[in-house]
C-alpha atoms as a PDB file:
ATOM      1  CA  UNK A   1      48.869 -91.300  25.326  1.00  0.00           C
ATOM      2  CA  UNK A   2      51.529 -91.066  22.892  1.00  0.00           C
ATOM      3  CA  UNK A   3      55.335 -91.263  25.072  1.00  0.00           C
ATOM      4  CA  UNK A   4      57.750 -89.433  22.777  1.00  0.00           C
ATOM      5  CA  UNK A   5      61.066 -91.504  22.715  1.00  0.00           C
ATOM      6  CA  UNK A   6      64.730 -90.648  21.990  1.00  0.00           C
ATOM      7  CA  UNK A   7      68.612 -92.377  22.256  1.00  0.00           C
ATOM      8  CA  UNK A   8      70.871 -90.391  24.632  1.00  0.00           C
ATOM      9  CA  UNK A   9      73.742 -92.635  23.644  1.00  0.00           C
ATOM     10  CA  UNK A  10      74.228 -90.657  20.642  1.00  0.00           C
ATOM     11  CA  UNK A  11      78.087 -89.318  19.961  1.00  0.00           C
ATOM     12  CA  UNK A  12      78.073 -88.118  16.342  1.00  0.00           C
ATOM     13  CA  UNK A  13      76.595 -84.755  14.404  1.00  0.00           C
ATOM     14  CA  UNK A  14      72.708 -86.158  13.242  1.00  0.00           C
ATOM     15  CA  UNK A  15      72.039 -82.950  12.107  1.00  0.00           C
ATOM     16  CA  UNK A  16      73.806 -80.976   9.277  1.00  0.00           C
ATOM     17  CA  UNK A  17      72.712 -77.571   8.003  1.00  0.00           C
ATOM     18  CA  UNK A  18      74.251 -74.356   6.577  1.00  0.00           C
ATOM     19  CA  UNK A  19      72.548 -70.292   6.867  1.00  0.00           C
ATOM     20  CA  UNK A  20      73.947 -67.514   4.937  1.00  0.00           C
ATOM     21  CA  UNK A  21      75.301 -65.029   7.103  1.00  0.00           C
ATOM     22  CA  UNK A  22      75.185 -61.402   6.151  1.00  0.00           C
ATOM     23  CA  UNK A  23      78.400 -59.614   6.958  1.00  0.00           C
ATOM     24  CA  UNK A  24      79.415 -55.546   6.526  1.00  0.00           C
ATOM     25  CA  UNK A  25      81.851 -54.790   4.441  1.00  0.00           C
ATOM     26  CA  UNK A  26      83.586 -51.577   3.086  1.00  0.00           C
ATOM     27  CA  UNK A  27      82.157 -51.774  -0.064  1.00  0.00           C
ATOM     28  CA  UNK A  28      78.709 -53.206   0.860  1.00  0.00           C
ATOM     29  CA  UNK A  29      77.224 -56.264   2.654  1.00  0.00           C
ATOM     30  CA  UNK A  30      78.007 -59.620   1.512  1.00  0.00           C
ATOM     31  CA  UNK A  31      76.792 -63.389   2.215  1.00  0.00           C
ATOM     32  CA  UNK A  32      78.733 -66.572   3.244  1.00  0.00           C
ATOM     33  CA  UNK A  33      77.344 -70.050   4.006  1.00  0.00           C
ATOM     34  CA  UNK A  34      78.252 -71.179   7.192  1.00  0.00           C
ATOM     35  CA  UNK A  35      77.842 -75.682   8.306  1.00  0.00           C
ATOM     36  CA  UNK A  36      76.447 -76.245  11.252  1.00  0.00           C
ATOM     37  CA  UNK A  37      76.312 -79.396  13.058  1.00  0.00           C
ATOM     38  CA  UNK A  38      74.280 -80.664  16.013  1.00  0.00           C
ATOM     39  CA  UNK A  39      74.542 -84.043  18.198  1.00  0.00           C
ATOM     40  CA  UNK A  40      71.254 -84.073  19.810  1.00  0.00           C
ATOM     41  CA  UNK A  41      67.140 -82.974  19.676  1.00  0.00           C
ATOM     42  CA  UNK A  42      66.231 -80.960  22.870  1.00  0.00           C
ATOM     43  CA  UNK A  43      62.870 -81.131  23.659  1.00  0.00           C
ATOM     44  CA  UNK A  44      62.112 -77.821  26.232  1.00  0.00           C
ATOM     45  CA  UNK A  45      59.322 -78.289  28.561  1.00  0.00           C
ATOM     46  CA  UNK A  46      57.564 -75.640  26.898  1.00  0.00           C
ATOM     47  CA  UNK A  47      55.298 -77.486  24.122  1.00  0.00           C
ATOM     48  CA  UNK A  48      56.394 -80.944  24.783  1.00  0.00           C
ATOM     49  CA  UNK A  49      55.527 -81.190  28.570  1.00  0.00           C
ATOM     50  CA  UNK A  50      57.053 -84.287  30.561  1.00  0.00           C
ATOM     51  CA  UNK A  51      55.241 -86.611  28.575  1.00  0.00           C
ATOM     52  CA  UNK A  52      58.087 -88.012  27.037  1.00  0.00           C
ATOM     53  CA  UNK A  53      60.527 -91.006  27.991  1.00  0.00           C
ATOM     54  CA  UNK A  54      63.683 -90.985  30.040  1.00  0.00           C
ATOM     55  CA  UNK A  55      66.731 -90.312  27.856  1.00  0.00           C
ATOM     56  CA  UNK A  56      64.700 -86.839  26.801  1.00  0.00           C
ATOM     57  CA  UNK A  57      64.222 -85.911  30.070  1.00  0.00           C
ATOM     58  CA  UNK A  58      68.577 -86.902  30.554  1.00  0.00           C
ATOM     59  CA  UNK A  59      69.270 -85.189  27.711  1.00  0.00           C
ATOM     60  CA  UNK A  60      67.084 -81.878  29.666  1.00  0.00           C
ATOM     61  CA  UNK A  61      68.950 -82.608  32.710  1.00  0.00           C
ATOM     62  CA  UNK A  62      72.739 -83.114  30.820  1.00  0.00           C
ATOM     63  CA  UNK A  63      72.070 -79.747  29.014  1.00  0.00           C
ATOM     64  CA  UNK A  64      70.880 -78.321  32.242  1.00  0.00           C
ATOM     65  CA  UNK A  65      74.196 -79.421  33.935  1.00  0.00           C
ATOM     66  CA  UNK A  66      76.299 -78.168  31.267  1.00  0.00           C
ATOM     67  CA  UNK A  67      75.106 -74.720  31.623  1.00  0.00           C
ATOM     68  CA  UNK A  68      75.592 -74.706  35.130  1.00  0.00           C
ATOM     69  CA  UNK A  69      79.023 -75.947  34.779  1.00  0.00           C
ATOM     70  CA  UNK A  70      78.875 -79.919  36.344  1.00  0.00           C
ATOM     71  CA  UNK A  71      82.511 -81.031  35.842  1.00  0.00           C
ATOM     72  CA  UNK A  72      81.277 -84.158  34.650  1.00  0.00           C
ATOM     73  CA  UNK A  73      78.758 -83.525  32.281  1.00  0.00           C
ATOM     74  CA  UNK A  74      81.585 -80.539  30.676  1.00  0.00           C
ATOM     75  CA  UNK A  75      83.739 -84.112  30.471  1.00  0.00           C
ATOM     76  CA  UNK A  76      81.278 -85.511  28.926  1.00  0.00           C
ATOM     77  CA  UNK A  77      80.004 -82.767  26.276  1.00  0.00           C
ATOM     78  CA  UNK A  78      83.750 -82.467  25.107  1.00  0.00           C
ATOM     79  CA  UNK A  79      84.110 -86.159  24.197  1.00  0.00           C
ATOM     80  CA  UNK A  80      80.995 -86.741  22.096  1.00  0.00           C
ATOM     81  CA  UNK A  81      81.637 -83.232  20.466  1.00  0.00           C
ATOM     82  CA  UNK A  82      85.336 -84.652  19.677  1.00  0.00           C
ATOM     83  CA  UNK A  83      84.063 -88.361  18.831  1.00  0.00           C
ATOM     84  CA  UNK A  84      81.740 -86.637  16.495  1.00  0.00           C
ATOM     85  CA  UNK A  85      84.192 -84.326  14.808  1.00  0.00           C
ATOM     86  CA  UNK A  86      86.720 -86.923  14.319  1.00  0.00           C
ATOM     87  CA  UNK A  87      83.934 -88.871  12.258  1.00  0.00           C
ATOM     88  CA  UNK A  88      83.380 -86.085   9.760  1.00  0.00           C
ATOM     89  CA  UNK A  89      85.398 -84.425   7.787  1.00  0.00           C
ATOM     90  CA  UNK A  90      85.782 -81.140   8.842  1.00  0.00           C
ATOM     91  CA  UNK A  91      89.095 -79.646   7.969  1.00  0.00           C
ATOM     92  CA  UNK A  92      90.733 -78.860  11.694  1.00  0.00           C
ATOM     93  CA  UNK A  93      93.981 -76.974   9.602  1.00  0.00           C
ATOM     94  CA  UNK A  94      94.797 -73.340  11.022  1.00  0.00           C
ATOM     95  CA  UNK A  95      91.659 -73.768  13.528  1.00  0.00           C
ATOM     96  CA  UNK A  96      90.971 -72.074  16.698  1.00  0.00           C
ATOM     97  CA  UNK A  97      88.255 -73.485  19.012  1.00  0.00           C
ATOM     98  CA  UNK A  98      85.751 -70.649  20.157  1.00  0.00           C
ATOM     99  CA  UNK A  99      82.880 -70.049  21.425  1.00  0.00           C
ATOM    100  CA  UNK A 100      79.260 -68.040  21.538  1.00  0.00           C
ATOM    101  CA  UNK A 101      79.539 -65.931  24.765  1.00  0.00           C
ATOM    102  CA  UNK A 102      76.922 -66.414  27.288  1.00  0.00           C
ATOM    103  CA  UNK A 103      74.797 -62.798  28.625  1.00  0.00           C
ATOM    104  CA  UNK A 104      76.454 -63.338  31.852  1.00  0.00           C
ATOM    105  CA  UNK A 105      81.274 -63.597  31.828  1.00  0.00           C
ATOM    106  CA  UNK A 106      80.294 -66.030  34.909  1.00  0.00           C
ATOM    107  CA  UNK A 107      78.117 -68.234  32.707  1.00  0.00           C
ATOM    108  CA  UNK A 108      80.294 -68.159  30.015  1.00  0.00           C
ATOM    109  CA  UNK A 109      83.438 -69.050  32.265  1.00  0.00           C
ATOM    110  CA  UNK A 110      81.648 -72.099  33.795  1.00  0.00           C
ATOM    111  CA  UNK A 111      80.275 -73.485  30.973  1.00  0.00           C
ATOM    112  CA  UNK A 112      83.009 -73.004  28.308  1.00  0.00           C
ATOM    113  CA  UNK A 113      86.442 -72.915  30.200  1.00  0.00           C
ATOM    114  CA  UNK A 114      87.298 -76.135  30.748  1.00  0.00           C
ATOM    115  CA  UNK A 115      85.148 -76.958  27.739  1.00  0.00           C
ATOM    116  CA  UNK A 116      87.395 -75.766  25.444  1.00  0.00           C
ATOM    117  CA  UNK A 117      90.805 -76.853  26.907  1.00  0.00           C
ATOM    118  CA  UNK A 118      89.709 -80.298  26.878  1.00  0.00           C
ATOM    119  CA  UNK A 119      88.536 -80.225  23.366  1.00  0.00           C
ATOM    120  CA  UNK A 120      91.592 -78.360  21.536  1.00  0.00           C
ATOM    121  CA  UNK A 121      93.898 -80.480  23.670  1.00  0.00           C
ATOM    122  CA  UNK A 122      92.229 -83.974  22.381  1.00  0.00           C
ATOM    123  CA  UNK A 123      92.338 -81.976  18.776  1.00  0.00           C
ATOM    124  CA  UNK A 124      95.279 -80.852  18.764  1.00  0.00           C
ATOM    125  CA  UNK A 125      93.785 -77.512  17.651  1.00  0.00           C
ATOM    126  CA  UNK A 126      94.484 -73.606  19.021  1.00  0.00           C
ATOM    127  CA  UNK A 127      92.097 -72.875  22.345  1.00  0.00           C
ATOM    128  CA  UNK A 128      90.323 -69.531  21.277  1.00  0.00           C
ATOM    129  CA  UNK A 129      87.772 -69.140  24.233  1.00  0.00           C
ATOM    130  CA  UNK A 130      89.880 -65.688  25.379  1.00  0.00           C
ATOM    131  CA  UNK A 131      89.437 -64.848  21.689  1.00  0.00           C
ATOM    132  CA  UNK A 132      85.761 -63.729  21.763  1.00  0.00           C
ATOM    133  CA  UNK A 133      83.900 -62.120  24.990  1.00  0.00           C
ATOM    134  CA  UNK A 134      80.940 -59.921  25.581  1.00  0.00           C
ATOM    135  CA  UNK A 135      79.602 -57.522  28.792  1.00  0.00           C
ATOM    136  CA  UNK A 136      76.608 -58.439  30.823  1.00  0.00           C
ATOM    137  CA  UNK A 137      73.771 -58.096  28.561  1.00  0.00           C
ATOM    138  CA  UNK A 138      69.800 -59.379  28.583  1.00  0.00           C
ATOM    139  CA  UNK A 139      69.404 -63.351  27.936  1.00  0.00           C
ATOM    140  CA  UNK A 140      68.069 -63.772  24.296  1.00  0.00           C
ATOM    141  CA  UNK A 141      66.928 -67.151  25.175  1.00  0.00           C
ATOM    142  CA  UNK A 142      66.255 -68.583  21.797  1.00  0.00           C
ATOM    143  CA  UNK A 143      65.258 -65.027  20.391  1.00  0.00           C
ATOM    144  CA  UNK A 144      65.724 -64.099  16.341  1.00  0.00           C
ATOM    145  CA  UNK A 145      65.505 -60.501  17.194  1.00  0.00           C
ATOM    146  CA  UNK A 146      68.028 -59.506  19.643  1.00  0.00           C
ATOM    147  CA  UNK A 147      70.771 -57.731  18.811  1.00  0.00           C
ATOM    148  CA  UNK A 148      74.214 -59.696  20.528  1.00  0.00           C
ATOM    149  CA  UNK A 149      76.814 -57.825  18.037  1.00  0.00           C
ATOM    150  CA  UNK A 150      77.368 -54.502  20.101  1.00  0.00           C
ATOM    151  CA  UNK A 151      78.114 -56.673  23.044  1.00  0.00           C
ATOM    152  CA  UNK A 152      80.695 -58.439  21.474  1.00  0.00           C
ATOM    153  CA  UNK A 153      84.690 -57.514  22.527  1.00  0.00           C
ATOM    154  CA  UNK A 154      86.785 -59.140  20.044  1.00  0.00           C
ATOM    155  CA  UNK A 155      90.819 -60.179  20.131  1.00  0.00           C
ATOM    156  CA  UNK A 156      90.671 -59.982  16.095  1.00  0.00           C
ATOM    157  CA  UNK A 157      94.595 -60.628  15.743  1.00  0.00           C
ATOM    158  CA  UNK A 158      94.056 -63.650  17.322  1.00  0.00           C
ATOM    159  CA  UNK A 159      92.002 -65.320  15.077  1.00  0.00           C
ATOM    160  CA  UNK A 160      92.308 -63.546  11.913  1.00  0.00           C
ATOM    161  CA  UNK A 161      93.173 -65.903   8.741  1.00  0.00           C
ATOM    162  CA  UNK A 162      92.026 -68.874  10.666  1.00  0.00           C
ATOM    163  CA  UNK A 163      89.110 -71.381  10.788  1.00  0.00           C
ATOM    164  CA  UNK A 164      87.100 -71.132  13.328  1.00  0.00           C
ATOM    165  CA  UNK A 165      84.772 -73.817  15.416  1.00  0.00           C
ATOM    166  CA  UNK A 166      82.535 -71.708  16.650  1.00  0.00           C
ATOM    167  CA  UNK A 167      80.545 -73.837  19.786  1.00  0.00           C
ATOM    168  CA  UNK A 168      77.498 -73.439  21.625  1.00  0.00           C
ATOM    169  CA  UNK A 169      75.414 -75.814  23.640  1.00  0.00           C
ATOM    170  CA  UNK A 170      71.827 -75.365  22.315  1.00  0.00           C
ATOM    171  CA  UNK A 171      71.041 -73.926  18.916  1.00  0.00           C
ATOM    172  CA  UNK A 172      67.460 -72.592  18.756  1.00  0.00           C
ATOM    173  CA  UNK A 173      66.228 -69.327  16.491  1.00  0.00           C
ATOM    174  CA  UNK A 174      69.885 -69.569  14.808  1.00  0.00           C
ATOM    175  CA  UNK A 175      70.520 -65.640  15.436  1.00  0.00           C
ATOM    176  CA  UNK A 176      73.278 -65.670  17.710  1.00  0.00           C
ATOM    177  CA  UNK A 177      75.244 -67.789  15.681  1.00  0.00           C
ATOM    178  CA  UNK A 178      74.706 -65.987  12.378  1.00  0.00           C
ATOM    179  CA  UNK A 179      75.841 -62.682  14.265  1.00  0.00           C
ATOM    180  CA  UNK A 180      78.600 -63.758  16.124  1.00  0.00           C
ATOM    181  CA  UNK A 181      79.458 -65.808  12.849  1.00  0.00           C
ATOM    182  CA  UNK A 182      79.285 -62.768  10.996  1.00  0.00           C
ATOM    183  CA  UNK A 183      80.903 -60.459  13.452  1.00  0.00           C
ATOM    184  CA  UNK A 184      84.132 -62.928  12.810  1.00  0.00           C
ATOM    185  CA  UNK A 185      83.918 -63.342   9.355  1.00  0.00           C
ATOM    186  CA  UNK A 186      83.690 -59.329   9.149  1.00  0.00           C
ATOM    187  CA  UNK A 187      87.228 -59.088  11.306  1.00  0.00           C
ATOM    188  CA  UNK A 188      89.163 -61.375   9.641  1.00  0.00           C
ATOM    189  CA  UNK A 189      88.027 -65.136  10.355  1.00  0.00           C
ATOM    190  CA  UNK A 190      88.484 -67.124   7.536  1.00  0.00           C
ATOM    191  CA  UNK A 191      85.739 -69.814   7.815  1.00  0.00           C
ATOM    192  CA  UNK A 192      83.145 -70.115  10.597  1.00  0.00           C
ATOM    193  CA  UNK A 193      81.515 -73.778  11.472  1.00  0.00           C
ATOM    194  CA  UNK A 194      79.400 -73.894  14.444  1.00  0.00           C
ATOM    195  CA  UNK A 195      79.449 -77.025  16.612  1.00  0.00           C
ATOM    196  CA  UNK A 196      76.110 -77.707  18.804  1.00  0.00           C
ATOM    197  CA  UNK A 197      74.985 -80.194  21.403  1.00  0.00           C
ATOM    198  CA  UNK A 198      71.706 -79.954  20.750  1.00  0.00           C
ATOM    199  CA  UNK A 199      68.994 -78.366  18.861  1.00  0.00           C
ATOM    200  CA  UNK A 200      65.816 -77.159  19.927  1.00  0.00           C
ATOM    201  CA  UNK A 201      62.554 -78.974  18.473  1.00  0.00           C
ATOM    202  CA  UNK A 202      59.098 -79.345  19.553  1.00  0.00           C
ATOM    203  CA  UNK A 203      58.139 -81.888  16.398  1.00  0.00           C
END
C-alpha cells in the first residue's frame, strides 16, 4: 500500500493564498483581499488514517502539542513562523502581532501567550494578543458555518491604523479567519495577513 510521505524540517511559508473578506460598513458591505501564508500540510486522521510515514504523524503530534501548550513545541512554532517571515517580504511597519481566539480563554492563553511574546520580541514588532479575545463559545472545529463574530471582545484603539499578523495554528474551512479578519478590518485595522502552521488537506 501506498505510504504517504512528507518533510517536517520545513521553516518557510509553502503555501500562499489570498480570500476576499466581506466587511460592514456604514454605507454598505465592502471586500478586501487578505494573504495568507501556511508552513506545513496537516494530514487529520480522519480520511488519511495512519497510513502515512513518520514526519506526518510528528507534524500530528507537534500541532497536537502546540494546542495543548508544550513549552517546547510553542519555542519551536515561534521560530519557524519568524524564520519564515523574515524570508518573505511582508511589510512588518506599524504591525501588531495577534491572534484568532480559541472557544475556550484557557486554550487561547496556553497556546498563544508565550507564542506571541516570543515572536514580536524576535520581530521587533507590537505584541497584540490582549488586543483581540472572545467568551467561551462551541468549538467550530474546521466549520464554514459558524458564526465566531458575536463572540469576539475587541480593544479597537489598540490596533486601529495598524497592520495586523493575524496567527492561528491550523487553517482548515478558512471561516474564522475571514471573520475575525473582517471583524478588524471593520474597526479600524488597516491590513490583515494571517500567519498559519499548517493547513488542513486530505489530497
Amino acid at each position: 500500500m501506498y505510504t504517504l510521505k512528507y518533510d517536517k524540517n520545513i521553516k518557510e511559508f509553502r503555501h500562499r493564498d489570498s480570500c476576499f473578506v466581506r466587511m460592514r460598513k456604514e454605507k454598505g458591505m465592502f471586500f478586501k483581499e487578505c494573504k495568507y501564508y501556511v508552513i506545513h500540510d496537516y494530514y487529520p486522521l480522519s480520511g488519511i488514517g495512519n497510513d502515512v510515514d513518520i514526519n506526518i504523524k510528528n507534524i500530528r503530534n507537534f500541532i497536537f502539542s502546540f494546542k495543548d501548550g508544550r513549552k517546547a513545541d510553542v519555542e519551536y512554532a515561534a521560530n519557524i513562523i519568524v524564520e519564515s517571515l523574515k524570508k518573505e517580504s511582508i511589510n512588518i511597519e506599524n504591525t501588531c502581532l495577534m491572534i484568532i481566539p480559541a472557544s475556550k480563554p484557557e486554550k487561547t492563553n496556553k497556546r498563544f501567550e508565550y507564542f506571541c511574546s516570543m515572536v514580536a520580541k524576535a520581530l521587533n514588532i507590537e505584541n497584540g494578543f490582549n488586543y483581540l479575545s472572545a467568551i467561551e463559545h462551541e468549538e467550530t472545529k474546521g466549520s464554514s458555518d459558524k458564526n465566531i463574530r458575536p463572540f469576539l471582545i475587541l480593544n479597537s484603539e489598540q490596533y486601529k491604523g495598524k497592520n495586523v499578523l493575524l496567527f492561528d495554528d491550523v487553517i482548515t474551512s478558512g471561516s474564522s479567519f475571514k471573520q475575525v479578519a473582517a471583524k478588524l478590518l471593520e474597526t479600524g485595522a488597516k491590513s490583515v495577513t494571517g500567519l498559519f502552521l499548517a493547513k488542513t488537506t486530505r489530497e
